[in-house]
PDB file of N, CA and C in Angstrom:
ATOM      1  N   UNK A   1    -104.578 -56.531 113.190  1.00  0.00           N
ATOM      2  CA  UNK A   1    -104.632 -57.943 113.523  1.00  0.00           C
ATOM      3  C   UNK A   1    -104.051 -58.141 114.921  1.00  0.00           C
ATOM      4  N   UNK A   2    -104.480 -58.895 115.908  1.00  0.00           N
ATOM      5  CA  UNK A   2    -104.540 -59.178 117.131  1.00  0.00           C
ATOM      6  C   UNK A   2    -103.750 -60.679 117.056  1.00  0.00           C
ATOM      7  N   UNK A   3    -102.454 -60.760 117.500  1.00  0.00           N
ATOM      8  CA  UNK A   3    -101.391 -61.881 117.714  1.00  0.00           C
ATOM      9  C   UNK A   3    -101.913 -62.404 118.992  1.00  0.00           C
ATOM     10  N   UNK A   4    -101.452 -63.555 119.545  1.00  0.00           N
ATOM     11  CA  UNK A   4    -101.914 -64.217 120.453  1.00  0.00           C
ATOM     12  C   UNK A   4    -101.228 -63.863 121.648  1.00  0.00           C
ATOM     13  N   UNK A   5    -100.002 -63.579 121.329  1.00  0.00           N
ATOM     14  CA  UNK A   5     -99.204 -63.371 122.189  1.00  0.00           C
ATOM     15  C   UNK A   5     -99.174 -61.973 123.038  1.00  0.00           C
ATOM     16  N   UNK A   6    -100.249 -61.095 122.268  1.00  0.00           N
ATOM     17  CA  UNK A   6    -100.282 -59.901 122.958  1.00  0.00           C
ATOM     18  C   UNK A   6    -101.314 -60.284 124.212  1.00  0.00           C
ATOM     19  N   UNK A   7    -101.641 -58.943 124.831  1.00  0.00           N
ATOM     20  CA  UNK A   7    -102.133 -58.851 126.290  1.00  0.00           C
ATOM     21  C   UNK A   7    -103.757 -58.566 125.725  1.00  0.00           C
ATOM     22  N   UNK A   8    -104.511 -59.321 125.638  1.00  0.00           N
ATOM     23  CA  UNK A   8    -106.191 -58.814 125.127  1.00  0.00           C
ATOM     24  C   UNK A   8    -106.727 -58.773 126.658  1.00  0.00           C
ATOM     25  N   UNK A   9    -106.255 -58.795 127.628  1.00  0.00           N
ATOM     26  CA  UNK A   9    -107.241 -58.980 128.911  1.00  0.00           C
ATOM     27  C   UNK A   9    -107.348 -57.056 129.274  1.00  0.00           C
ATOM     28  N   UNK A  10    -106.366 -56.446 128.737  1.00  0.00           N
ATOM     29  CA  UNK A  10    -106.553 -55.173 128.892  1.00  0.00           C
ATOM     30  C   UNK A  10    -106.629 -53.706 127.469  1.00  0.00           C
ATOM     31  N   UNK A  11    -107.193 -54.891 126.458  1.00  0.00           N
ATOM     32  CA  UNK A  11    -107.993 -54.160 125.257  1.00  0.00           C
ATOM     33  C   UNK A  11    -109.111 -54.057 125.121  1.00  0.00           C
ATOM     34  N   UNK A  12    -109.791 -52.910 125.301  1.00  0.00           N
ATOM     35  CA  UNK A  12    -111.305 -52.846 125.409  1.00  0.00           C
ATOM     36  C   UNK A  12    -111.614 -53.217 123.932  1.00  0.00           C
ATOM     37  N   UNK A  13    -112.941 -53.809 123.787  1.00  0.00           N
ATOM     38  CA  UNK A  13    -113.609 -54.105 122.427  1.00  0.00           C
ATOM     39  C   UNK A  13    -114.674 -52.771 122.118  1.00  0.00           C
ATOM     40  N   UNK A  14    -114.136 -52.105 121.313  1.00  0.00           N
ATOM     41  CA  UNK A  14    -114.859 -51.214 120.809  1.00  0.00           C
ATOM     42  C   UNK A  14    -116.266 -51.316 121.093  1.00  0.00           C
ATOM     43  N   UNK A  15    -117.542 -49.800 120.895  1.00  0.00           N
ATOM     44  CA  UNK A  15    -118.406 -50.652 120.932  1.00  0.00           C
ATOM     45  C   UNK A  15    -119.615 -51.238 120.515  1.00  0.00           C
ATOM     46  N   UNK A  16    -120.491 -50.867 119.606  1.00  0.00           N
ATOM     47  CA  UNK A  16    -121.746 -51.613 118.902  1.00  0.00           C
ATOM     48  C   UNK A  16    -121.138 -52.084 117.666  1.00  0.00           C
ATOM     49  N   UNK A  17    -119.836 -51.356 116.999  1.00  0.00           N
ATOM     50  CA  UNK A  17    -119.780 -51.668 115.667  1.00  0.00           C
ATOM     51  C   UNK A  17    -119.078 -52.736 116.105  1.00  0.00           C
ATOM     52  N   UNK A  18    -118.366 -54.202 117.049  1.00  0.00           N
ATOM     53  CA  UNK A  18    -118.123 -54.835 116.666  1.00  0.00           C
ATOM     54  C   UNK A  18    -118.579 -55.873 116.217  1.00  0.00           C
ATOM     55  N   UNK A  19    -118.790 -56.944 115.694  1.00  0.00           N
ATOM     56  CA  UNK A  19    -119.347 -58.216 115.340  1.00  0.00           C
ATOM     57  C   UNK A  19    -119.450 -58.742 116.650  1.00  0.00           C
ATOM     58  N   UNK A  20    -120.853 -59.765 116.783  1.00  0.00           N
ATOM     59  CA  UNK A  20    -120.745 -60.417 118.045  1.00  0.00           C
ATOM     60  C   UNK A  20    -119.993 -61.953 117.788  1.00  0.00           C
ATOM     61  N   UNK A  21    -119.466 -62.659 116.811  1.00  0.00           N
ATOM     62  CA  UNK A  21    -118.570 -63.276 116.443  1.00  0.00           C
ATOM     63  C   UNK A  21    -117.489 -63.004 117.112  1.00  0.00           C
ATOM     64  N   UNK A  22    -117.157 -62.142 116.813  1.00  0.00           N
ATOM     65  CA  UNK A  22    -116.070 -61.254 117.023  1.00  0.00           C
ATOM     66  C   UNK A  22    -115.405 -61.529 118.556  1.00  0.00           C
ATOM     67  N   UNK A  23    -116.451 -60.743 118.916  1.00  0.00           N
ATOM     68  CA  UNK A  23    -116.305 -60.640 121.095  1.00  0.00           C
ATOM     69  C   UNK A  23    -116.615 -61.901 121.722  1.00  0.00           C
ATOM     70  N   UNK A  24    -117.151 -62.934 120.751  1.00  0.00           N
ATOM     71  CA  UNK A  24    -117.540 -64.120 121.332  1.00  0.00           C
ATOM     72  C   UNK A  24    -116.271 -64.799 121.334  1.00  0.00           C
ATOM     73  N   UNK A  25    -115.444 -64.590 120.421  1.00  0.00           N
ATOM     74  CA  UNK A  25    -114.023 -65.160 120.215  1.00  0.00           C
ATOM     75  C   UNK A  25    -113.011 -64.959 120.831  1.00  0.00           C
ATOM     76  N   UNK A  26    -113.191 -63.062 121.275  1.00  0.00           N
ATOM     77  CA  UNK A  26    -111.701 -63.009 122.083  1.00  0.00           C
ATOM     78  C   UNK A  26    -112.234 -63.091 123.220  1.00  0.00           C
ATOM     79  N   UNK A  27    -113.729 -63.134 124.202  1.00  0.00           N
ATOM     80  CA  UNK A  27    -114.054 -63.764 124.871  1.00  0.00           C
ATOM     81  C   UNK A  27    -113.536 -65.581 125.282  1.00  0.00           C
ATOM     82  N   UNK A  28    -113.426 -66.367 123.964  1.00  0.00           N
ATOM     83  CA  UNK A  28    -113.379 -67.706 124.894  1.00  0.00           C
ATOM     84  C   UNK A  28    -111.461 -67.169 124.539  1.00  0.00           C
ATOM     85  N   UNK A  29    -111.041 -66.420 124.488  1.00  0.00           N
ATOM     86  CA  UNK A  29    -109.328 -66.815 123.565  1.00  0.00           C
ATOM     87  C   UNK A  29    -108.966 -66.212 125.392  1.00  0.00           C
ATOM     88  N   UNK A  30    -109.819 -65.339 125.998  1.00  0.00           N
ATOM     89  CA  UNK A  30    -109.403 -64.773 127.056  1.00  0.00           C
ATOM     90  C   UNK A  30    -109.301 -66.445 128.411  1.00  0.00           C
ATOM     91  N   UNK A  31    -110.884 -66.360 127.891  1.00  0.00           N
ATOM     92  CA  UNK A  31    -111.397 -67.733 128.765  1.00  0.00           C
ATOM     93  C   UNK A  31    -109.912 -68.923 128.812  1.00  0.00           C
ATOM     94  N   UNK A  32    -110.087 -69.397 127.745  1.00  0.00           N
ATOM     95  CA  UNK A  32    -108.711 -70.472 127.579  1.00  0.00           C
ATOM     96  C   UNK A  32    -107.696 -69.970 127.874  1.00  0.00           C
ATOM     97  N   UNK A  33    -107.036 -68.675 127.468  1.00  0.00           N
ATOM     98  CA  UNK A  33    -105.684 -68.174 129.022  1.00  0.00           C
ATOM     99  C   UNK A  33    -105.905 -68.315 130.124  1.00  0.00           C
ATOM    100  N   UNK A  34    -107.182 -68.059 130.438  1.00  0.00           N
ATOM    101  CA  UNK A  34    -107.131 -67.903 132.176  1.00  0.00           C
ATOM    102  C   UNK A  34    -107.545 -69.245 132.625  1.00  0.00           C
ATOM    103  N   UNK A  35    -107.567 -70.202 132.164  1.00  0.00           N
ATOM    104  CA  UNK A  35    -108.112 -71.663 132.387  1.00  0.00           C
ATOM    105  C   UNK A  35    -106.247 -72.389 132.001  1.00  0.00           C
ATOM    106  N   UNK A  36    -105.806 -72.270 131.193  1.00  0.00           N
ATOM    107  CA  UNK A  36    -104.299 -72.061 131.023  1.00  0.00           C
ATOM    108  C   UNK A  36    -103.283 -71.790 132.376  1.00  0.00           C
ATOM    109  N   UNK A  37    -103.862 -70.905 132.506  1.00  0.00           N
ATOM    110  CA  UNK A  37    -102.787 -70.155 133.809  1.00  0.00           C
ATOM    111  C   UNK A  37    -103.116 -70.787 135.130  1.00  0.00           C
ATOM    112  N   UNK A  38    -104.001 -70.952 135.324  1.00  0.00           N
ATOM    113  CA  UNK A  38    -104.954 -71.641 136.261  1.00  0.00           C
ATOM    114  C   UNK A  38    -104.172 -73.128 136.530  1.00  0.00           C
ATOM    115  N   UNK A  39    -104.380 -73.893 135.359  1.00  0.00           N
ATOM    116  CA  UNK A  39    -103.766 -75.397 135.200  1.00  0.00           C
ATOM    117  C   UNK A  39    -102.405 -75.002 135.736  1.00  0.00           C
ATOM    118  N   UNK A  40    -101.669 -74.380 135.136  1.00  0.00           N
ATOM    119  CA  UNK A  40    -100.246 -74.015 134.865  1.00  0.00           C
ATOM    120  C   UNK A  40     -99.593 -74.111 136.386  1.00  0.00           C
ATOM    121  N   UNK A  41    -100.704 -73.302 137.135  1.00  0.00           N
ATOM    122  CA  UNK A  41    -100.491 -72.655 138.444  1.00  0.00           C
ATOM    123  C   UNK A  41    -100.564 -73.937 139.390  1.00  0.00           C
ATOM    124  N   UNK A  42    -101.741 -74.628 139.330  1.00  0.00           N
ATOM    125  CA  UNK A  42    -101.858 -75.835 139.679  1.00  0.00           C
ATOM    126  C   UNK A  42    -100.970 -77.116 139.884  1.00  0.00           C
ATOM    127  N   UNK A  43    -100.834 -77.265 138.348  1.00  0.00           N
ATOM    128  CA  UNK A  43     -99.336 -78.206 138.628  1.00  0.00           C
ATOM    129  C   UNK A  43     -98.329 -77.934 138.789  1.00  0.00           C
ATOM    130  N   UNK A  44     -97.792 -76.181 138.524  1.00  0.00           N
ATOM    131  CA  UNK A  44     -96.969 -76.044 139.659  1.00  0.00           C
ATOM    132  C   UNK A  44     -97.003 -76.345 140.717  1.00  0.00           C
ATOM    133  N   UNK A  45     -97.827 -75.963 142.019  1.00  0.00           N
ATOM    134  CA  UNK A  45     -98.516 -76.121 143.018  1.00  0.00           C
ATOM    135  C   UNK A  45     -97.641 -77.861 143.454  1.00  0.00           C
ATOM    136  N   UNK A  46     -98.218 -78.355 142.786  1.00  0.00           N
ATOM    137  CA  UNK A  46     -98.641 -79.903 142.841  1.00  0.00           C
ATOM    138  C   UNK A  46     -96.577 -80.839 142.781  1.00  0.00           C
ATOM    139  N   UNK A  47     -96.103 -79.942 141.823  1.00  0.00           N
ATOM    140  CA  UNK A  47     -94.681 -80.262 141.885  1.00  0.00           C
ATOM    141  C   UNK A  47     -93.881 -79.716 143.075  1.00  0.00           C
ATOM    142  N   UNK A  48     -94.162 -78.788 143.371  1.00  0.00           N
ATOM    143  CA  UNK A  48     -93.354 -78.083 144.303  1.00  0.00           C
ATOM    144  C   UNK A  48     -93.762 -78.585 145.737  1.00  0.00           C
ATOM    145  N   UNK A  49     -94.858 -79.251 145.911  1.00  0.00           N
ATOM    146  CA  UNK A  49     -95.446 -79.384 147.191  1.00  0.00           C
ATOM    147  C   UNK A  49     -94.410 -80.336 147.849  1.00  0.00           C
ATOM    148  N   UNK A  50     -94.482 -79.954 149.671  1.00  0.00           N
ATOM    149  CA  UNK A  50     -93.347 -81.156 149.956  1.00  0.00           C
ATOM    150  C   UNK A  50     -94.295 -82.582 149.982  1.00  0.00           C
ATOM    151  N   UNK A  51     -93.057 -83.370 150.226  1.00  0.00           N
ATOM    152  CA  UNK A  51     -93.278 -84.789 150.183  1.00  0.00           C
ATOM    153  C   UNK A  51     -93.001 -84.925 152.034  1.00  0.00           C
ATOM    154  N   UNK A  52     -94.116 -86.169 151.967  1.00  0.00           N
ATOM    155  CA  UNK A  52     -93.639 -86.422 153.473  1.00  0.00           C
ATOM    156  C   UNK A  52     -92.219 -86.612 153.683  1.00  0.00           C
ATOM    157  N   UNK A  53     -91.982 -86.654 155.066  1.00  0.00           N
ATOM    158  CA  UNK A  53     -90.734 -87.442 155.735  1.00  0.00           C
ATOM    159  C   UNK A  53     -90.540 -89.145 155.549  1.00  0.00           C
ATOM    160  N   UNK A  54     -89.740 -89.513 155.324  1.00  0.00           N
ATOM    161  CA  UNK A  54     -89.319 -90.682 155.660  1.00  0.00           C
ATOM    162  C   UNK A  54     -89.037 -91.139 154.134  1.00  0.00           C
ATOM    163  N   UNK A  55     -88.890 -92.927 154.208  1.00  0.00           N
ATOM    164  CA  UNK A  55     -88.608 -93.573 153.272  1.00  0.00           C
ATOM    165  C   UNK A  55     -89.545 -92.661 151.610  1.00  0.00           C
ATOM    166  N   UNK A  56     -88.551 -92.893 150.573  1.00  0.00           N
ATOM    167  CA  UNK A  56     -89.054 -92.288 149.624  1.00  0.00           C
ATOM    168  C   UNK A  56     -90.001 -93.208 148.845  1.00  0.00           C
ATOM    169  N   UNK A  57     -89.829 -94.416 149.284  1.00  0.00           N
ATOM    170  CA  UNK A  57     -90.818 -95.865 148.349  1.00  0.00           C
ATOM    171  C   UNK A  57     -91.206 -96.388 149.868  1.00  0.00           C
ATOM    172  N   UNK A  58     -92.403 -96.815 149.806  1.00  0.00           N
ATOM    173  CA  UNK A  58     -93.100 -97.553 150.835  1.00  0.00           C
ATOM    174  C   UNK A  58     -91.802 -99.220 150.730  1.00  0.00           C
ATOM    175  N   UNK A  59     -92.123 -99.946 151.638  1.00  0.00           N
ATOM    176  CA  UNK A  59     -91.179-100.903 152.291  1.00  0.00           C
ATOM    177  C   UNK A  59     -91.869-102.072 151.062  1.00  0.00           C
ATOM    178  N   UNK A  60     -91.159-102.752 150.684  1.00  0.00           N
ATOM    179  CA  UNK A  60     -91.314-103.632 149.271  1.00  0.00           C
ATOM    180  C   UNK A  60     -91.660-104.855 150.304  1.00  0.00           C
ATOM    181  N   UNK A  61     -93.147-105.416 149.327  1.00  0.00           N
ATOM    182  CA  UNK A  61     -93.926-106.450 150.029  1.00  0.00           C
ATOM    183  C   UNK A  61     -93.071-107.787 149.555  1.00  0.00           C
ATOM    184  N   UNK A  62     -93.607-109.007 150.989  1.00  0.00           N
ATOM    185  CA  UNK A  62     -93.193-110.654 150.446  1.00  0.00           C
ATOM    186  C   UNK A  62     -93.334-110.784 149.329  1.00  0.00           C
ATOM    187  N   UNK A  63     -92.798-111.746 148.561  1.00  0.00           N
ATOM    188  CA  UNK A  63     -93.037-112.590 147.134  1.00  0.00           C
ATOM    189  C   UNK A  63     -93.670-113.524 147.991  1.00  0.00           C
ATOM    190  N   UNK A  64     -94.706-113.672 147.433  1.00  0.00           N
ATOM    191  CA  UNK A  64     -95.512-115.027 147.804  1.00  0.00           C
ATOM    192  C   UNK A  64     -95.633-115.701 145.887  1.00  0.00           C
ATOM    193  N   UNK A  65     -94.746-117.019 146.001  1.00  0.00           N
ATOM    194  CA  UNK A  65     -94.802-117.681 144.935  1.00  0.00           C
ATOM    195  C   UNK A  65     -95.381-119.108 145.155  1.00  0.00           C
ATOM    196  N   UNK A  66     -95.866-119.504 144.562  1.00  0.00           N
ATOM    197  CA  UNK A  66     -95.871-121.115 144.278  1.00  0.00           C
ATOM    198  C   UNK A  66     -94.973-122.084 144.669  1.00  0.00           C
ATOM    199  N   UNK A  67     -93.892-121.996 143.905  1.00  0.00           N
ATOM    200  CA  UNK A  67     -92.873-122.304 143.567  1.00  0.00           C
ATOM    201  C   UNK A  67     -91.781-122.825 144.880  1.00  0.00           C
ATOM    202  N   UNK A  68     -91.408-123.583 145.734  1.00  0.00           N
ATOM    203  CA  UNK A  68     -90.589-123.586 146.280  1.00  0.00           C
ATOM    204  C   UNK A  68     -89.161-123.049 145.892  1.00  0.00           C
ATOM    205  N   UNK A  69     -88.716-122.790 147.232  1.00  0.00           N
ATOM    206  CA  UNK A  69     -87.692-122.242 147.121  1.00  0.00           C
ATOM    207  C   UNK A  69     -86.148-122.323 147.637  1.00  0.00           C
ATOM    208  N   UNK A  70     -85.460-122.861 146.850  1.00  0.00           N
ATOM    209  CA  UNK A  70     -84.445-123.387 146.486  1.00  0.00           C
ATOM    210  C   UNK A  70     -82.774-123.275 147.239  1.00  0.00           C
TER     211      UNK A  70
END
């Protein structure tokens, strides 16, 4: 039995006797890690990136009310 947590990107699939069920499965189980790692990598990317210079909030706009003011 094949845990998830092991390494399948470097287990060969035997070869005619397996089921094509089979290879179709640890095919997408490979697919969804590497689409996984990918994201993972990404929003790392995306957190770590710098931020411009200057003010950390843009400059806070007028209140334009109705209402006179008092």
């Amino acid at each position: 039995m094949t845990l998830l947590s092991q390494d399948l990107s470097r287990t060969r699939i035997p070869g005619p006797e397996v089921e094509p069920e089979l290879a179709q499965r640890v095919r997408a189980l490979r697919r969804a890690r590497r689409d996984a790692r990918t994201r993972a990598a990404r929003v790392r990317r995306a957190l770590l990136a710098p931020t411009s210079a200057g003010e950390p909030y843009g400059p806070r706009p007028d209140r334009h009310t109705s209402m006179p003011v008092r």
